[in-house]
N, C-alpha and C. Protein backbone atom coordinates (compact mmCIF):
# COMPACT_ATOMS: atom_id res chain seq x y z
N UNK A 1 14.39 -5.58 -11.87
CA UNK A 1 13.27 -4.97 -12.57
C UNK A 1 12.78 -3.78 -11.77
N UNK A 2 12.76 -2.65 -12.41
CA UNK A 2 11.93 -1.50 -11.57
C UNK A 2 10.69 -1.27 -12.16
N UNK A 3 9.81 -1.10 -10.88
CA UNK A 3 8.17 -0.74 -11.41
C UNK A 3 7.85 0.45 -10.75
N UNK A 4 7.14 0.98 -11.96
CA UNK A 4 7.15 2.95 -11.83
C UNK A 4 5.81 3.67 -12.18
N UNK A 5 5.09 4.24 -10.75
CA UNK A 5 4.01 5.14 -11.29
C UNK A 5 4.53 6.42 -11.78
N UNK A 6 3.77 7.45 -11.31
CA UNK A 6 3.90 8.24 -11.77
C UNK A 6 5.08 9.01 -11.30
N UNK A 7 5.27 9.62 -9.95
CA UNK A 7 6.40 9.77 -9.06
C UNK A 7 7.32 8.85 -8.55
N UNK A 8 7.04 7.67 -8.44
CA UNK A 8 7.71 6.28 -7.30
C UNK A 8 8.47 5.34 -8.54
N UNK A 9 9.44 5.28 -8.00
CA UNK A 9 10.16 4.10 -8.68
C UNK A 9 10.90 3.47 -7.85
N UNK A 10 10.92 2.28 -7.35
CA UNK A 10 11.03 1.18 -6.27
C UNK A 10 11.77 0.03 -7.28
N UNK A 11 12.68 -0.66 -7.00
CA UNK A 11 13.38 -1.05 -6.85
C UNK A 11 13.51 -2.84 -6.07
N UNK A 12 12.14 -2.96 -6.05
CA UNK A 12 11.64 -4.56 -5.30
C UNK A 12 10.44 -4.99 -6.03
N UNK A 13 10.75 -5.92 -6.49
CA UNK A 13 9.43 -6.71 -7.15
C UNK A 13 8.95 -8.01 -6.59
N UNK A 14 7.50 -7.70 -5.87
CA UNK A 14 7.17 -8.75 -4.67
C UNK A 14 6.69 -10.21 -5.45
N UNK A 15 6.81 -11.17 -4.77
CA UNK A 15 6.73 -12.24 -5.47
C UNK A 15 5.21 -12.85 -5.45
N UNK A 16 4.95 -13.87 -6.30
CA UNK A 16 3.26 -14.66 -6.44
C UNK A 16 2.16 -13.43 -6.18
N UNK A 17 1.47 -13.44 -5.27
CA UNK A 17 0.69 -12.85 -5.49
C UNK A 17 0.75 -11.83 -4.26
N UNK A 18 1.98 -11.66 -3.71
CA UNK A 18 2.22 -10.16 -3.01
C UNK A 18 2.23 -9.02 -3.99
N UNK A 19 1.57 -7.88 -2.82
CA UNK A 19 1.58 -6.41 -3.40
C UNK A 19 2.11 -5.33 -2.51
N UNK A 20 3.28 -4.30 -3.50
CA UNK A 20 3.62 -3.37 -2.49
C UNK A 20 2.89 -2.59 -2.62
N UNK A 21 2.70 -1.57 -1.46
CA UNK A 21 1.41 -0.43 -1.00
C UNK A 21 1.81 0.94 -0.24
N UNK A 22 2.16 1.99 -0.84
CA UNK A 22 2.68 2.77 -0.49
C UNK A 22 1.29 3.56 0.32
N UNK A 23 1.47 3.48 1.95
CA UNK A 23 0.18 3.82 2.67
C UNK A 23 0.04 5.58 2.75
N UNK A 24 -1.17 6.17 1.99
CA UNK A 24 -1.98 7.32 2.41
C UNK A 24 -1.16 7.78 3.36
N UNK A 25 -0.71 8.94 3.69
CA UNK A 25 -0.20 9.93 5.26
C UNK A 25 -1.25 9.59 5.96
N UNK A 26 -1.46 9.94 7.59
CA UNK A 26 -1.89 9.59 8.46
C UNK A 26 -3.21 11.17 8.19
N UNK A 27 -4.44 11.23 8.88
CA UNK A 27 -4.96 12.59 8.51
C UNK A 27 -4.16 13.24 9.79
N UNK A 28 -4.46 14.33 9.71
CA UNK A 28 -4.08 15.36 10.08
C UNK A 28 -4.65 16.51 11.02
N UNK A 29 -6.00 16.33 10.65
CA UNK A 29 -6.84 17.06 11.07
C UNK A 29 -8.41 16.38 11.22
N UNK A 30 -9.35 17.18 11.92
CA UNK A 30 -10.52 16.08 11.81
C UNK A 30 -11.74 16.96 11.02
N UNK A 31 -12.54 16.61 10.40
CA UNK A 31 -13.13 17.56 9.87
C UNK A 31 -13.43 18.97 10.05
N UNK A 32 -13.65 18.80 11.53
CA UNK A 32 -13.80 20.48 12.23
C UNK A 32 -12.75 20.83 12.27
N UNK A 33 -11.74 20.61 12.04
CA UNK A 33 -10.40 21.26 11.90
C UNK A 33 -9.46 21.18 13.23
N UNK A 34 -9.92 20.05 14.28
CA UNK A 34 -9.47 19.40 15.28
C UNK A 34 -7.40 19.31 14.95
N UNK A 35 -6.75 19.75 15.29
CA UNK A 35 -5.54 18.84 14.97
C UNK A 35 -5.32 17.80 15.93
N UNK A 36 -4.94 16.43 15.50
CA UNK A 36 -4.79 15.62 15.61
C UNK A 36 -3.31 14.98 16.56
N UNK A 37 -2.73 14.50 17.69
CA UNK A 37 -1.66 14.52 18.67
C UNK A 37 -1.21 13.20 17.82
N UNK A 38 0.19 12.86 17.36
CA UNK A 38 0.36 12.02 16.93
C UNK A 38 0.56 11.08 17.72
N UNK A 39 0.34 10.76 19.18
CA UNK A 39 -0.08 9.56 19.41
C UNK A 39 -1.41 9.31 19.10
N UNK A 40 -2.36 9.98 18.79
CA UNK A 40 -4.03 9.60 18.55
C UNK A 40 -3.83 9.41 17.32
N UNK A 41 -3.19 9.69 16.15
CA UNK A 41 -3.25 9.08 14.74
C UNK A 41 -3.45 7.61 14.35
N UNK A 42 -4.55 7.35 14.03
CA UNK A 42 -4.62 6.10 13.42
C UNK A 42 -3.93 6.08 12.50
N UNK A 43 -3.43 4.61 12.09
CA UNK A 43 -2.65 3.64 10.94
C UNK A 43 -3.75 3.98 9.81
N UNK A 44 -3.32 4.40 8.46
CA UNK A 44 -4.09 4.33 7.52
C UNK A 44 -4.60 3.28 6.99
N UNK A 45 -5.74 3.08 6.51
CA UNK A 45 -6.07 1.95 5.80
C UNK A 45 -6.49 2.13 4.49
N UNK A 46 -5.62 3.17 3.80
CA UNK A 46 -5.79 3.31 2.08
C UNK A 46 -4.61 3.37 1.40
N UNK A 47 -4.27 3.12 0.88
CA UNK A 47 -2.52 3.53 -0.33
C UNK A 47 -2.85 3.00 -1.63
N UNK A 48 -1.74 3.54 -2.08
CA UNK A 48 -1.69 3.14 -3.55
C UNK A 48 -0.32 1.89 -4.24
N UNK A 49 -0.95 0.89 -5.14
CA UNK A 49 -0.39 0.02 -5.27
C UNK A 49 1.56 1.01 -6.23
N UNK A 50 2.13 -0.10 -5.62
CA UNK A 50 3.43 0.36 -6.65
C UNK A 50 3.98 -0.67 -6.96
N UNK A 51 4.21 -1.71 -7.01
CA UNK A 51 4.43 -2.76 -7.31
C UNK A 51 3.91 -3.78 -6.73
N UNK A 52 3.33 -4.86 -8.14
CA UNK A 52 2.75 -6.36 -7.96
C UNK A 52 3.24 -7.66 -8.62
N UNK A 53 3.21 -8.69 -7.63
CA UNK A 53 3.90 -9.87 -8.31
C UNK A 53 2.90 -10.37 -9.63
N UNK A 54 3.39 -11.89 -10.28
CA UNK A 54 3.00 -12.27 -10.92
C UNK A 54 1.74 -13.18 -10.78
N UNK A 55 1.09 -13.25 -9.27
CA UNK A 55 -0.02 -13.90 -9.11
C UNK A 55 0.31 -15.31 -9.52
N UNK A 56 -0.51 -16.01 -8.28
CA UNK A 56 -0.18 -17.84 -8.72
C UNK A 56 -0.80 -18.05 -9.97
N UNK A 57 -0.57 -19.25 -10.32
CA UNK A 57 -0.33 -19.88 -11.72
C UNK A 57 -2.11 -20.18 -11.71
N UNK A 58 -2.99 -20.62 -10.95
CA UNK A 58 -4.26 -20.54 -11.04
C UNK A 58 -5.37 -19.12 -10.82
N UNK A 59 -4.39 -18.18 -10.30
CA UNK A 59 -5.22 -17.35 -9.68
C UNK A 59 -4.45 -15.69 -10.29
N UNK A 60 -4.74 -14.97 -11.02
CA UNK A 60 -4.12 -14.19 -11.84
C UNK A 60 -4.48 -12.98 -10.99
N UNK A 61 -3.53 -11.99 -10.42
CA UNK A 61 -3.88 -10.50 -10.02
C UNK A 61 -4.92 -9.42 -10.47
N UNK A 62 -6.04 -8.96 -9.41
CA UNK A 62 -6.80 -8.18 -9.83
C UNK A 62 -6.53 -6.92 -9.97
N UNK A 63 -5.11 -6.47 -8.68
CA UNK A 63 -4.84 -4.98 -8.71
C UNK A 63 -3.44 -5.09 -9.76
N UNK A 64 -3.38 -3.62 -10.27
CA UNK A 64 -2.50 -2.94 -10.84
C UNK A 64 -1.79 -1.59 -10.02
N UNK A 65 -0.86 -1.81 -10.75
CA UNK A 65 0.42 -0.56 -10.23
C UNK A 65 -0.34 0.86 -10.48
N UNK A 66 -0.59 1.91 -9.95
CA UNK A 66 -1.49 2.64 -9.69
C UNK A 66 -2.99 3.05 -9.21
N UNK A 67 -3.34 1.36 -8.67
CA UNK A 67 -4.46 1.45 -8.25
C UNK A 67 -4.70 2.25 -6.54
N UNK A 68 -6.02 2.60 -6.53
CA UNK A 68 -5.90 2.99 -4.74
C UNK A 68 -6.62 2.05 -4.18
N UNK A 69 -6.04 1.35 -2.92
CA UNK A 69 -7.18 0.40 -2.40
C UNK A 69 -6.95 0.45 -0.82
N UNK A 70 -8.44 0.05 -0.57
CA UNK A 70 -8.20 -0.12 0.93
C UNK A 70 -7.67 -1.55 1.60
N UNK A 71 -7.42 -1.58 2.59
CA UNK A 71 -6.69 -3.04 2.92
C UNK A 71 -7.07 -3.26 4.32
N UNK A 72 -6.97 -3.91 4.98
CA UNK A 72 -6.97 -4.00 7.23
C UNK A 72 -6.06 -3.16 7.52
N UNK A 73 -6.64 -3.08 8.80
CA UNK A 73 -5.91 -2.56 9.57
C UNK A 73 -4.59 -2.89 9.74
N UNK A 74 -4.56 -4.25 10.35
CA UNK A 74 -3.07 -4.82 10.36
C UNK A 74 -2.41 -5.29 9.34
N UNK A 75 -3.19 -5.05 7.98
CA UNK A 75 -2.35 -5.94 7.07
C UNK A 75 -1.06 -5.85 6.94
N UNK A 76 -0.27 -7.18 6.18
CA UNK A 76 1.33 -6.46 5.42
C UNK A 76 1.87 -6.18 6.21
N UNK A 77 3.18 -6.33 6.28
CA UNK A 77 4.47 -6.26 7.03
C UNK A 77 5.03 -4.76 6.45
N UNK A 78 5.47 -4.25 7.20
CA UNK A 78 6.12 -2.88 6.97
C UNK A 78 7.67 -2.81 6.37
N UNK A 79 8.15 -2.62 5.44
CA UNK A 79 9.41 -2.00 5.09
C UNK A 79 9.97 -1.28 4.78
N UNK A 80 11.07 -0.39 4.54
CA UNK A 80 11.73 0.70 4.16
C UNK A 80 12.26 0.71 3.26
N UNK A 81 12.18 1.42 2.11
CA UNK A 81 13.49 0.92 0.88
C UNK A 81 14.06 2.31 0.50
N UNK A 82 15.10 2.65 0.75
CA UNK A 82 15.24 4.16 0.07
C UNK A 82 14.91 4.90 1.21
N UNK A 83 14.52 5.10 2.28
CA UNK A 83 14.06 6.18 3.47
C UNK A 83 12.62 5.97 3.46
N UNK A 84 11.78 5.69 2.18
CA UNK A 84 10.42 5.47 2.20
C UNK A 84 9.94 3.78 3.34
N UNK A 85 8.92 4.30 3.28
CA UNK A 85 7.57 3.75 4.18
C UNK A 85 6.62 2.83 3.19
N UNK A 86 6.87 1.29 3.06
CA UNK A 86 5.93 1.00 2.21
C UNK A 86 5.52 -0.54 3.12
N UNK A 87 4.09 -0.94 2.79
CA UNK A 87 3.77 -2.07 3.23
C UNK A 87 3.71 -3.17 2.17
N UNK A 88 4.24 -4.31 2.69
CA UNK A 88 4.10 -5.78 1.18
C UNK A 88 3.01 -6.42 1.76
N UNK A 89 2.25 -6.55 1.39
CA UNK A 89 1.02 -7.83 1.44
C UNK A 89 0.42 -8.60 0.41
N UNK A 90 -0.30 -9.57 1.13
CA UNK A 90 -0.85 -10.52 0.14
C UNK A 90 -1.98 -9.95 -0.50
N UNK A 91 -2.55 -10.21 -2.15
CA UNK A 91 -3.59 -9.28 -2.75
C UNK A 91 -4.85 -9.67 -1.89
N UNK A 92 -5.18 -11.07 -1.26
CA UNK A 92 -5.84 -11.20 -0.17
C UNK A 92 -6.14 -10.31 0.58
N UNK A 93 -4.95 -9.78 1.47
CA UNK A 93 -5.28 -8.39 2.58
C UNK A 93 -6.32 -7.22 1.83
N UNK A 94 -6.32 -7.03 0.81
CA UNK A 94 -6.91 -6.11 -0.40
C UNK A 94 -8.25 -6.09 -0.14
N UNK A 95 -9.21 -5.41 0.53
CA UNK A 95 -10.63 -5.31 0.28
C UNK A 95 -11.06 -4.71 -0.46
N UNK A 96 -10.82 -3.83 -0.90
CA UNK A 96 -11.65 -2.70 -2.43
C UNK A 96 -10.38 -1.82 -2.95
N UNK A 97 -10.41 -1.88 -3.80
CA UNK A 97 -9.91 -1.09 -5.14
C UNK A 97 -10.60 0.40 -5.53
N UNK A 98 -10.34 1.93 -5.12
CA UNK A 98 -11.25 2.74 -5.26
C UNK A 98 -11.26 3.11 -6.95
């Protein structure tokens, strides 16, 4: 099964109530226009959903495939599919939906 926003079409469909999360770029700059050393780059903590499982049988998924949400810091395990950068986590890890 492939699940497809607008640009992304992926090729993994996460199971129960995992979600894949294609994470925001890192910033870049700091408001004053600081550039940023990529060892000082923080890990993002925003992306956008691209694929979601079917949620347990009591507990039905709140996010959808194009949503933006924030998540932890550490959430989700990191994988590669295609050369891309995406994180799988549980909709748990999920704190807000923008």
């Amino acid at each position: 099964m492939t699940t497809a926003t607008e640009s992304v079409t992926v090729n993994v469909r996460p199971l129960a109530d995992r979600v894949l999360v294609e994470p925001a770029p890192a910033e870049e700059k700091t408001a004053f226009g600081i550039i940023i050393p990529d060892t000082a780059k923080e890990k993002p903590q925003r992306g956008t959903v691209v694929a979601v499982g079917t949620g347990k049988k009591d507990e039905p998924l709140t996010v959808q495939v194009g949503d933006t949400v924030l998540y932890g810091k550490y959430a989700g395990t990191e994988i590669t599919v295609d050369g891309k950068e995406y994180l799988i986590m549980r909709e748990s890890d999920i704190f807000a939906i923008l």
